[in-house]
Structures are given as C-alpha cells and as structure tokens.
PDB file of N, CA and C in Angstrom:
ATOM      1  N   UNK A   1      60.904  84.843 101.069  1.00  0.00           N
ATOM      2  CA  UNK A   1      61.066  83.969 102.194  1.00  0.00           C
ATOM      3  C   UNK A   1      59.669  83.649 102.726  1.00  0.00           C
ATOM      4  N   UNK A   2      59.462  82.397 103.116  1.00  0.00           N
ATOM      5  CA  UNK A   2      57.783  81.959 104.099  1.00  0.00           C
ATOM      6  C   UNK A   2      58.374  81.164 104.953  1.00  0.00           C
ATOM      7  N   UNK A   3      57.172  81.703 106.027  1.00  0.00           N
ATOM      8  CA  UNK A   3      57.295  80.826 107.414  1.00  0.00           C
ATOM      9  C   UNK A   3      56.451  80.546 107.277  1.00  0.00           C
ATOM     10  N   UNK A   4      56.257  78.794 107.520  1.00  0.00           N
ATOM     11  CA  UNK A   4      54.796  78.574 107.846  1.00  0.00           C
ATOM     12  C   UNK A   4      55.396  77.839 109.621  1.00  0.00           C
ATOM     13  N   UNK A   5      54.170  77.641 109.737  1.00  0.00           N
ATOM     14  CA  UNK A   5      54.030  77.561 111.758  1.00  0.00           C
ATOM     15  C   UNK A   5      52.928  76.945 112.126  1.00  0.00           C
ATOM     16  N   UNK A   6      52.789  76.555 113.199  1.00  0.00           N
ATOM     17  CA  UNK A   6      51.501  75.786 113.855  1.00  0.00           C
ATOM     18  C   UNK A   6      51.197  76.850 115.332  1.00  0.00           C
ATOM     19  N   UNK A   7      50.492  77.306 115.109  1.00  0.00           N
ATOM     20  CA  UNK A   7      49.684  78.183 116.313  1.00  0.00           C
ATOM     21  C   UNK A   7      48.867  76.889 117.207  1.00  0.00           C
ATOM     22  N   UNK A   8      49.188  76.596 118.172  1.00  0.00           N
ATOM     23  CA  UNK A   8      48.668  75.532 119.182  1.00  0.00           C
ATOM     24  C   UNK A   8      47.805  76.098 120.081  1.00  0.00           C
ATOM     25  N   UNK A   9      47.450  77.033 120.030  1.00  0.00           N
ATOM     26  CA  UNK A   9      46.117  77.680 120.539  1.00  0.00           C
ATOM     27  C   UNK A   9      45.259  77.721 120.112  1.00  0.00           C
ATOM     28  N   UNK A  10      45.611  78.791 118.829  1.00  0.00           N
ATOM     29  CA  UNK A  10      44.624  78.751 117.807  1.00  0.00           C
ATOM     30  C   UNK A  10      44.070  77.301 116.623  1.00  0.00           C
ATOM     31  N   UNK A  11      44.845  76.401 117.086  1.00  0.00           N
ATOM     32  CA  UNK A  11      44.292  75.079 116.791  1.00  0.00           C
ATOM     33  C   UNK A  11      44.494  75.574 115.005  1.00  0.00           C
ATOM     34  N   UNK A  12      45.686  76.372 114.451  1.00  0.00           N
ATOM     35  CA  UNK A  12      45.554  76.682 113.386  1.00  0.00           C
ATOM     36  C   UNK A  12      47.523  76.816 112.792  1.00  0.00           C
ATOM     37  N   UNK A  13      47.505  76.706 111.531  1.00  0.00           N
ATOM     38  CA  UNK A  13      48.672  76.797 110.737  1.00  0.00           C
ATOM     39  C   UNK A  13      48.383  78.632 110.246  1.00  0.00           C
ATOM     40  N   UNK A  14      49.464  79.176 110.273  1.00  0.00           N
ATOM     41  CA  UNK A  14      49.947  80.316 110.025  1.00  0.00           C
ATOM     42  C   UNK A  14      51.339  80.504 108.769  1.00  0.00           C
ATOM     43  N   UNK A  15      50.342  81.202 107.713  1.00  0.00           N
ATOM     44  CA  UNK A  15      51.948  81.458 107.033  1.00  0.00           C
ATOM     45  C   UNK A  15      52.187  82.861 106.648  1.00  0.00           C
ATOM     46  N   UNK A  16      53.944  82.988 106.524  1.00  0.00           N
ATOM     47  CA  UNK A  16      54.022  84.461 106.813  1.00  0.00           C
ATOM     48  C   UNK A  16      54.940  84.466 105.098  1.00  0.00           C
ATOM     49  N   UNK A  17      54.911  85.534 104.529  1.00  0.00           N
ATOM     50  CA  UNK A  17      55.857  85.651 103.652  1.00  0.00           C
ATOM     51  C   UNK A  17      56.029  86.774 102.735  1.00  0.00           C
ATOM     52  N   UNK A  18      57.334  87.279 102.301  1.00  0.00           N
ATOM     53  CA  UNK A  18      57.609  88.176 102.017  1.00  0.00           C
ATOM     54  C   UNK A  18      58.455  87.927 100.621  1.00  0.00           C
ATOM     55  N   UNK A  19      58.468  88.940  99.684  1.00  0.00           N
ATOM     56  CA  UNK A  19      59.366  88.876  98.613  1.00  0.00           C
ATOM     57  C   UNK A  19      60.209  89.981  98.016  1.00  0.00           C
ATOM     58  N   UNK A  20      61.471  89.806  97.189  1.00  0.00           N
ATOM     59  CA  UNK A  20      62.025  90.575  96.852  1.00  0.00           C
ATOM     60  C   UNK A  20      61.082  92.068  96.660  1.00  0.00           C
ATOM     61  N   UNK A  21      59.991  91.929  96.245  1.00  0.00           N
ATOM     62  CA  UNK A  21      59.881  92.923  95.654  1.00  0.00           C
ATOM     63  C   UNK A  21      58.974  93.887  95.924  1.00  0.00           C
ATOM     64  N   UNK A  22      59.222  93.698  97.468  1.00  0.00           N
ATOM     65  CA  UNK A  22      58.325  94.323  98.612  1.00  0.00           C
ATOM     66  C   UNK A  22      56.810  93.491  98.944  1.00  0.00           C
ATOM     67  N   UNK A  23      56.617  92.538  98.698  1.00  0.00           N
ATOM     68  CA  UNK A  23      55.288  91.995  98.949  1.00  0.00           C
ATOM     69  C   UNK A  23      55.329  91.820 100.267  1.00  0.00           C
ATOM     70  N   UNK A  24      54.142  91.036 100.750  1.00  0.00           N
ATOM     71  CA  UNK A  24      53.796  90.406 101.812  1.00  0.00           C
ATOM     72  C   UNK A  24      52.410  89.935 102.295  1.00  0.00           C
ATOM     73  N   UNK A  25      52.616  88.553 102.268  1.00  0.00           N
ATOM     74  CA  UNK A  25      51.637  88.031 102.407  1.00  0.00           C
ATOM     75  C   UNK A  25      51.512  87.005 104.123  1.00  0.00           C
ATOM     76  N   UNK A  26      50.385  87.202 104.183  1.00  0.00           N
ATOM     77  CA  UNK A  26      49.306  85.870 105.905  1.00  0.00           C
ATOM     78  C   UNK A  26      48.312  85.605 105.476  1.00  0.00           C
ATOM     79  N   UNK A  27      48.443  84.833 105.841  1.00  0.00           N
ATOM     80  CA  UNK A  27      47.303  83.224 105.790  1.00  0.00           C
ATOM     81  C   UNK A  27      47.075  82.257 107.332  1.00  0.00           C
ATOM     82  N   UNK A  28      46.181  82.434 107.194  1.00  0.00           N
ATOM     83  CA  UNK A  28      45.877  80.938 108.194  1.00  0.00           C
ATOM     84  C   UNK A  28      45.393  80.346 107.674  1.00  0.00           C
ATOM     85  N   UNK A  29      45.625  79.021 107.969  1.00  0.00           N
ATOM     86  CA  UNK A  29      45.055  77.881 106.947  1.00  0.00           C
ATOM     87  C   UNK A  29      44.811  76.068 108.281  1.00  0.00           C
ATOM     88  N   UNK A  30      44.366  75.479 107.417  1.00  0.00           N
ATOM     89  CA  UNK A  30      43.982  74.080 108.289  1.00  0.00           C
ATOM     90  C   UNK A  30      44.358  73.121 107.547  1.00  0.00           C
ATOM     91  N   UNK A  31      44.329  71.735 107.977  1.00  0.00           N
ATOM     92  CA  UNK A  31      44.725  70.749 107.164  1.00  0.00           C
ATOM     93  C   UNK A  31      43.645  69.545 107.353  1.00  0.00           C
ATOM     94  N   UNK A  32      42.864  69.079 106.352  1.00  0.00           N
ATOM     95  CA  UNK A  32      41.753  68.163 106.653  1.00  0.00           C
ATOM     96  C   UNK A  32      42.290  67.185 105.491  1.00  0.00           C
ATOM     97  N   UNK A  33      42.905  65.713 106.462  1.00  0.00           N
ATOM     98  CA  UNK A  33      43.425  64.438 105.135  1.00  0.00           C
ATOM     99  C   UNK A  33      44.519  64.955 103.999  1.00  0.00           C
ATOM    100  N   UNK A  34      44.192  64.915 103.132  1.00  0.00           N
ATOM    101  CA  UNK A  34      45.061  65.437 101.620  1.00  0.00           C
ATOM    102  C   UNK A  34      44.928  66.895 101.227  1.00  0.00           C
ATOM    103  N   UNK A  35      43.824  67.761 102.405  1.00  0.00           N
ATOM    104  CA  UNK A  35      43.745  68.974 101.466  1.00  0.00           C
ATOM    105  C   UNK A  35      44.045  70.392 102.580  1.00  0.00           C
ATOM    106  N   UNK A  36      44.893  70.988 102.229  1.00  0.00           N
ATOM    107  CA  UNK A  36      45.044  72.567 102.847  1.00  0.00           C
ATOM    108  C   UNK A  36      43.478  73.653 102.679  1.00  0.00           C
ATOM    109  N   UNK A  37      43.190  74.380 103.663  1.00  0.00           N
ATOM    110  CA  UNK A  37      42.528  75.368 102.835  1.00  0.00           C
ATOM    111  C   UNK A  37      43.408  76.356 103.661  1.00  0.00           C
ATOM    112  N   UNK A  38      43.342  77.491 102.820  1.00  0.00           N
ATOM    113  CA  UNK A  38      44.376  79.049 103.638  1.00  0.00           C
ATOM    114  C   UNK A  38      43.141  80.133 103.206  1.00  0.00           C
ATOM    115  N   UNK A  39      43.195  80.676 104.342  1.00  0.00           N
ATOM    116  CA  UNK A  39      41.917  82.152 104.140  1.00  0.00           C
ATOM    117  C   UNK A  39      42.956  83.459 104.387  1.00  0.00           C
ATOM    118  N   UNK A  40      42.390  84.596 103.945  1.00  0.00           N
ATOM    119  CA  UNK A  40      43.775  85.509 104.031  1.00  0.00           C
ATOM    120  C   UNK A  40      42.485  87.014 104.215  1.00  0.00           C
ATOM    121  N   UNK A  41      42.575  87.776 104.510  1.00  0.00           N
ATOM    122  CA  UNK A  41      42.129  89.167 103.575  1.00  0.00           C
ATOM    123  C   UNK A  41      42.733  90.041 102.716  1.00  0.00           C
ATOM    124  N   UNK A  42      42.141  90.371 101.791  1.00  0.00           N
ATOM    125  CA  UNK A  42      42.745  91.840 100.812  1.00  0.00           C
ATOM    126  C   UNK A  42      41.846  92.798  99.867  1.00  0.00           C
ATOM    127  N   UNK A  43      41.912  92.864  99.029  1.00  0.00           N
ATOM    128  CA  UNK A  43      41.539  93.176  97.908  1.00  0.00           C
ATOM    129  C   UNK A  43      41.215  92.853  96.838  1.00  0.00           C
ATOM    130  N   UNK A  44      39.765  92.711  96.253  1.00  0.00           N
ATOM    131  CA  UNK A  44      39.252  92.438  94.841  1.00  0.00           C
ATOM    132  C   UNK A  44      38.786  94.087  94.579  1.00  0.00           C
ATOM    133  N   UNK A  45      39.172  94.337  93.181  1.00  0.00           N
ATOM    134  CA  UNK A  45      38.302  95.612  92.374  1.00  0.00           C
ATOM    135  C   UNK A  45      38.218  96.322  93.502  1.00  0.00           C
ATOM    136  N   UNK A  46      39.405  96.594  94.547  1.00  0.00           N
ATOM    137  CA  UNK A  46      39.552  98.001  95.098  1.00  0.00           C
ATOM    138  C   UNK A  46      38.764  98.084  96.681  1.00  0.00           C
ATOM    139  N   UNK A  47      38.421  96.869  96.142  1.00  0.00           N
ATOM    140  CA  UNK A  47      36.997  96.698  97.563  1.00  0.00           C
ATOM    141  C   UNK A  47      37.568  95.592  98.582  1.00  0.00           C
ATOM    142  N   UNK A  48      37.860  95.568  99.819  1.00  0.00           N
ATOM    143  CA  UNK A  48      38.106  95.114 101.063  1.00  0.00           C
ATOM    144  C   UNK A  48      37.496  93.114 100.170  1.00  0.00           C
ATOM    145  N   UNK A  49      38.011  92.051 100.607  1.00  0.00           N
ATOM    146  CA  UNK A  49      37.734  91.004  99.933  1.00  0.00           C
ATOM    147  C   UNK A  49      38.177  89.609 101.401  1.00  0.00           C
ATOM    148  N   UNK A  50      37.354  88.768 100.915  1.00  0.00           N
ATOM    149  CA  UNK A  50      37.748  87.322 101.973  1.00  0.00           C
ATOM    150  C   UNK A  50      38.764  86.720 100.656  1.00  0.00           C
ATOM    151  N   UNK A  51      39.495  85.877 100.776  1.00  0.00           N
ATOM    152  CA  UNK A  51      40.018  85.064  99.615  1.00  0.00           C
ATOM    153  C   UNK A  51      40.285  83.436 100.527  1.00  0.00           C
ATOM    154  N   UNK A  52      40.373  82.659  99.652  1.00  0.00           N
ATOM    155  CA  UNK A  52      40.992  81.235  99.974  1.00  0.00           C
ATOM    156  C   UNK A  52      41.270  80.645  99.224  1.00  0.00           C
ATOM    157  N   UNK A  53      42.023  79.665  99.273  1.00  0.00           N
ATOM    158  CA  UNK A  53      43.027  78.708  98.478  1.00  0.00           C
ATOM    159  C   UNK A  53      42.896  77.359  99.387  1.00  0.00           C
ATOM    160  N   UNK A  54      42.429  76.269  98.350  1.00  0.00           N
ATOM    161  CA  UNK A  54      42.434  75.325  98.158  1.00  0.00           C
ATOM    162  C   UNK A  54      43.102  74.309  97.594  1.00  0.00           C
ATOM    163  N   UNK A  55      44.363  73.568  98.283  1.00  0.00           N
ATOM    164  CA  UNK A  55      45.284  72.634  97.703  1.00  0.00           C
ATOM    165  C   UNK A  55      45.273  71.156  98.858  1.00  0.00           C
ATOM    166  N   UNK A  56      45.148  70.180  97.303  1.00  0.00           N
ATOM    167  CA  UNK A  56      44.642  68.913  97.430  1.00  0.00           C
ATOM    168  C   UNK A  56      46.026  68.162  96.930  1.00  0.00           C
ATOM    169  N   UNK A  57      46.544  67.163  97.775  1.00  0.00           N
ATOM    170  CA  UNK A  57      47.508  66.413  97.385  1.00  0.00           C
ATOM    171  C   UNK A  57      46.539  65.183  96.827  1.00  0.00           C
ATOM    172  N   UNK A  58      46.534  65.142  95.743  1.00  0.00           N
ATOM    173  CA  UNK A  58      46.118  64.110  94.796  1.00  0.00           C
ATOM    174  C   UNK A  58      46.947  62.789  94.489  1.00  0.00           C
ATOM    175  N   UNK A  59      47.777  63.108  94.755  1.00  0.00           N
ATOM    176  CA  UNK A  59      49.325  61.592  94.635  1.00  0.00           C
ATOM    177  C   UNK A  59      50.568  62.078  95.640  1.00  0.00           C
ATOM    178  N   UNK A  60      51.642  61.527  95.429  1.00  0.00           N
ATOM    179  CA  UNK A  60      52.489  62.147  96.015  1.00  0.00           C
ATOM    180  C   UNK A  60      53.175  62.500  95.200  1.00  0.00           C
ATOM    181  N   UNK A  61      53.449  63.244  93.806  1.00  0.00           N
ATOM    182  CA  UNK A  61      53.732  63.493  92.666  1.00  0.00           C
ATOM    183  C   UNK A  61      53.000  64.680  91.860  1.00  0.00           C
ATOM    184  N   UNK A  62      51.331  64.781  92.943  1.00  0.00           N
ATOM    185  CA  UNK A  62      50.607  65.493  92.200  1.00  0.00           C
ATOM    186  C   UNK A  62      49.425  66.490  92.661  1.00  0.00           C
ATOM    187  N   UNK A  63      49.471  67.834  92.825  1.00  0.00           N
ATOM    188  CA  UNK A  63      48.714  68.674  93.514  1.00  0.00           C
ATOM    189  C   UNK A  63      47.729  69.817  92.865  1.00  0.00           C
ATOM    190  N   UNK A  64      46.109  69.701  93.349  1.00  0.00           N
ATOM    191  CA  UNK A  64      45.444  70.347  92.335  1.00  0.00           C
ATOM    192  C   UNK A  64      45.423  71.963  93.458  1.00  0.00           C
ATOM    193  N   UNK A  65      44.693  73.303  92.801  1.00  0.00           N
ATOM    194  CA  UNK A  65      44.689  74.676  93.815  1.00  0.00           C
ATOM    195  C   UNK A  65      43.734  74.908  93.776  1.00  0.00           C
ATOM    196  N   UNK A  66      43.092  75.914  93.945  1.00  0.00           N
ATOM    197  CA  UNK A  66      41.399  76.653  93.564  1.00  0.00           C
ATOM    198  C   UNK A  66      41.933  77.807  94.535  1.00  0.00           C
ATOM    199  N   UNK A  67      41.958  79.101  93.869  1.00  0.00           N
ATOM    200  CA  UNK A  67      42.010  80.503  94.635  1.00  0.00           C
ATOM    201  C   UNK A  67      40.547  81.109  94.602  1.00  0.00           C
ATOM    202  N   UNK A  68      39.390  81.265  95.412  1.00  0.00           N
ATOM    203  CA  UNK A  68      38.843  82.495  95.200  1.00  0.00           C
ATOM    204  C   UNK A  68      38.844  83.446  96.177  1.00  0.00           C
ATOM    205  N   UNK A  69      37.610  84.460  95.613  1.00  0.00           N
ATOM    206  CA  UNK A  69      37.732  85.616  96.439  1.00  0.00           C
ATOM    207  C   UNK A  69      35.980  86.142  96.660  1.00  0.00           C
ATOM    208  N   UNK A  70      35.654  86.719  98.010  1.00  0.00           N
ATOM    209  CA  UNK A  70      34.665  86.830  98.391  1.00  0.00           C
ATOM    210  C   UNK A  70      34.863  88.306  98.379  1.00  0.00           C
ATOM    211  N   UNK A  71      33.512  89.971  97.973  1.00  0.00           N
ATOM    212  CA  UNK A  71      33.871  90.688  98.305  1.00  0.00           C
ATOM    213  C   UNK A  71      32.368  91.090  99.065  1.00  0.00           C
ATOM    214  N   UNK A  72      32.643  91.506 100.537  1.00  0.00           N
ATOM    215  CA  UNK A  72      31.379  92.167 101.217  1.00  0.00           C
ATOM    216  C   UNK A  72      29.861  91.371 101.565  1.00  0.00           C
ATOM    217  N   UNK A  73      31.242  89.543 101.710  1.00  0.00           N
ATOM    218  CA  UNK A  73      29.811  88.118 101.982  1.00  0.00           C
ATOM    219  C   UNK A  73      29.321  87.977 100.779  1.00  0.00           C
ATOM    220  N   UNK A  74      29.279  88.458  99.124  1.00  0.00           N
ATOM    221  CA  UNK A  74      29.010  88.307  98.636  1.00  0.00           C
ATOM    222  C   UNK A  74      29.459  86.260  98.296  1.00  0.00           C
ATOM    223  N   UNK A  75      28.853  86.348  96.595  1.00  0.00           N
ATOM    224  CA  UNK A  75      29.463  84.610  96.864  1.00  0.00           C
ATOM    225  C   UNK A  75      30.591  84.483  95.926  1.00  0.00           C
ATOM    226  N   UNK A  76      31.221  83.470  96.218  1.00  0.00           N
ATOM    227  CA  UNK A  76      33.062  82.880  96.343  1.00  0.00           C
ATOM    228  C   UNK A  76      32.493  83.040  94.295  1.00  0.00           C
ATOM    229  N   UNK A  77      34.210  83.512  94.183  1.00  0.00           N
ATOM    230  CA  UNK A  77      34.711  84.024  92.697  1.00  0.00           C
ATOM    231  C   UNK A  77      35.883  83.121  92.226  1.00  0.00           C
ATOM    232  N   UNK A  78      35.988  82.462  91.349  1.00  0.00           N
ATOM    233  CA  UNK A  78      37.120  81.684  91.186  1.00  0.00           C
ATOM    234  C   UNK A  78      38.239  82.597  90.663  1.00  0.00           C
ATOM    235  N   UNK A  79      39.517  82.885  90.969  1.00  0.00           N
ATOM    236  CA  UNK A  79      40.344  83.751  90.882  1.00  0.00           C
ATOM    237  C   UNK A  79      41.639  82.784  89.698  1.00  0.00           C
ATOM    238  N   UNK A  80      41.926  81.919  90.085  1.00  0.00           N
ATOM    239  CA  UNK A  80      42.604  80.899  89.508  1.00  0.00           C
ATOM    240  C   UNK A  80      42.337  79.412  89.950  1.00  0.00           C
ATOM    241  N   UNK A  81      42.823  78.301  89.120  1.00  0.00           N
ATOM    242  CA  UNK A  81      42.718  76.970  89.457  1.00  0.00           C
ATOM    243  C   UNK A  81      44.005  76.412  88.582  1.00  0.00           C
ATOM    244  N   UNK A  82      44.098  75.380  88.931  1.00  0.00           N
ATOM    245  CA  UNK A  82      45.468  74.563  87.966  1.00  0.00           C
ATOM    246  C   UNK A  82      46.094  73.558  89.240  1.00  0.00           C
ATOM    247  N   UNK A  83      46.681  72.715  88.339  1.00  0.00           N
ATOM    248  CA  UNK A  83      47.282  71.009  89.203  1.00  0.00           C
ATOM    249  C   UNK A  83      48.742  72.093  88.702  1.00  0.00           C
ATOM    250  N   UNK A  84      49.553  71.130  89.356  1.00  0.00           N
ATOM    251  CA  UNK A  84      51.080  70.762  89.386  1.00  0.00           C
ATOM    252  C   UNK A  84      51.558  69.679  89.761  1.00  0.00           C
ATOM    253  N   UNK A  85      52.100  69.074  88.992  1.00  0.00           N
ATOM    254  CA  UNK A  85      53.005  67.953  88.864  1.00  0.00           C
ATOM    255  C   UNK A  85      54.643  67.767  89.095  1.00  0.00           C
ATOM    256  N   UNK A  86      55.026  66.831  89.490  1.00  0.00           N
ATOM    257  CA  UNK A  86      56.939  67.099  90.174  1.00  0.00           C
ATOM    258  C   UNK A  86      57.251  66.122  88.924  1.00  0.00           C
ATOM    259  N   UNK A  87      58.069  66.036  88.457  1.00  0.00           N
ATOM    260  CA  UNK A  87      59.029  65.688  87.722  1.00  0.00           C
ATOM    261  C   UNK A  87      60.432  65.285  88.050  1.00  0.00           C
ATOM    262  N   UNK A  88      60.754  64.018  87.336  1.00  0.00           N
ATOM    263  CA  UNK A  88      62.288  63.643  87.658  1.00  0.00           C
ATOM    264  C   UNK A  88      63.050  64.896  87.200  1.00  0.00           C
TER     265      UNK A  88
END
C-alpha cells in the first residue's frame, strides 16, 4: 500500500509505503515541470546512506528513473536507471 500526500508547510510531497512482506518505505520528494525528485535515508554496504530518485515524464505514455545513493557526503552512485512505457 502507498500514500503519497502534500505537506503544506513543509512546501513538500511525502510518500509512505508498506508491503506484504514487511517493508517500509518514506520519501519526500518535490515536483519541478515533468520531473519528481524523492530523497529518502538508508543504507548502502551497511553504512548509514542519502539516496534519490529521479523520475521524468517524458510523454504522457513515457517515463525515464535514475536511483542513486550517497554514503557519508561522499559523491552520488548510480544504483539503477531505466524508462517505462504504458501500453494499450
């Protein structure tokens, strides 16, 4: 299940979410034109980490991502990338 939300204070989007299989994930994130960014904290290699995700509506049919991860201010790690496309 995810909630996402608009925090009107924090001048910020909030998402909350959980899964079967005990996960759980938060994010705050912003919206600038066509593109989301979401910042979160966790874990890279065991070590405390910044992460963010980057999603760009490219069409209305078509969306690119970029995940990385920062550990200790060091510099941004690409974790994953890939588009998705909707289909009839």
């Amino acid at each position: 299940m995810s909630i996402l939300a608009y925090d009107a204070e924090a001048k910020a989007y909030t998402y909350y979410g959980i899964s079967s299989f005990g996960e759980s994930d938060a994010a705050k994130g912003s919206l600038t034109g066509s593109t989301w960014t979401w910042l979160w904290d966790g874990k890279a290699a065991g070590k405390p980490a910044k992460f963010r995700e980057i999603e760009e509506q490219v069409s209305p049919t078509s969306q690119t991502f970029k995940i990385e991860y920062s550990v200790a201010g060091g510099p941004w790690t690409v974790v994953m990338e890939g588009k998705s496309t909707k289909v009839k």
